[in-house]
Protein backbone atom coordinates (compact mmCIF):
# COMPACT_ATOMS: atom_id res chain seq x y z
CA UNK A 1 0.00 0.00 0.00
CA UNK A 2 2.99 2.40 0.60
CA UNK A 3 4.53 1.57 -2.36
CA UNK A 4 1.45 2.57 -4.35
CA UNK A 5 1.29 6.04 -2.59
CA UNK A 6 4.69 6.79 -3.13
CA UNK A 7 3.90 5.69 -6.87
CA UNK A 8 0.54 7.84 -6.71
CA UNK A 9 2.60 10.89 -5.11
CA UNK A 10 5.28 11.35 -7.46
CA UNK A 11 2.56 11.51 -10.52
CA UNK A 12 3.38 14.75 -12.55
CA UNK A 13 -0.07 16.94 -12.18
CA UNK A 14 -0.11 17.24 -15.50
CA UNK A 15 -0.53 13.46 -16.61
CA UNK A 16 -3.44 13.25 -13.30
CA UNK A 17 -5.29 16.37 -15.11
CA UNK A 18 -4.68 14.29 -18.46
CA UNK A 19 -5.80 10.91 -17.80
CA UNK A 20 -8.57 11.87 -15.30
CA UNK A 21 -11.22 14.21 -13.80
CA UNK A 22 -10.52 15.93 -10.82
CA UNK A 23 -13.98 14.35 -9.55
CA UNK A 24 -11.98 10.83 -10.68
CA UNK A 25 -8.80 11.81 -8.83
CA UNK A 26 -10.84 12.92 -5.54
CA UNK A 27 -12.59 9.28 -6.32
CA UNK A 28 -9.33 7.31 -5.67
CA UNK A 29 -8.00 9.27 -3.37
CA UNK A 30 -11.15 8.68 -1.15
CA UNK A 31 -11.16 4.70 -1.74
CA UNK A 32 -7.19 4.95 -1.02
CA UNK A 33 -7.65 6.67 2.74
CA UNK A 34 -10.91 4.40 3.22
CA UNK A 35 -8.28 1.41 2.44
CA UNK A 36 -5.72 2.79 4.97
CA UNK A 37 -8.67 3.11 7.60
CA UNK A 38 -9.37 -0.33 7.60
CA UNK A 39 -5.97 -1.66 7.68
């Protein structure tokens, strides 16, 4: 799980406003603190 927010972290803005929608980025950021909650 660390190793995917280190991953996630050191994505250039530019690609996340690229690929997705900010609503899509707030979307996986939410499911990625829910998964840390549970753990």
């Amino acid at each position: 799980m660390h190793e995917q927010l280190y991953a996630f972290n050191n994505t250039p803005i530019g690609t996340l406003r690229i690929g997705c929608s900010s609503t899509m980025a707030q979307n996986v950021l939410a499911e990625m603190t829910a998964e840390m909650l549970q753990e």
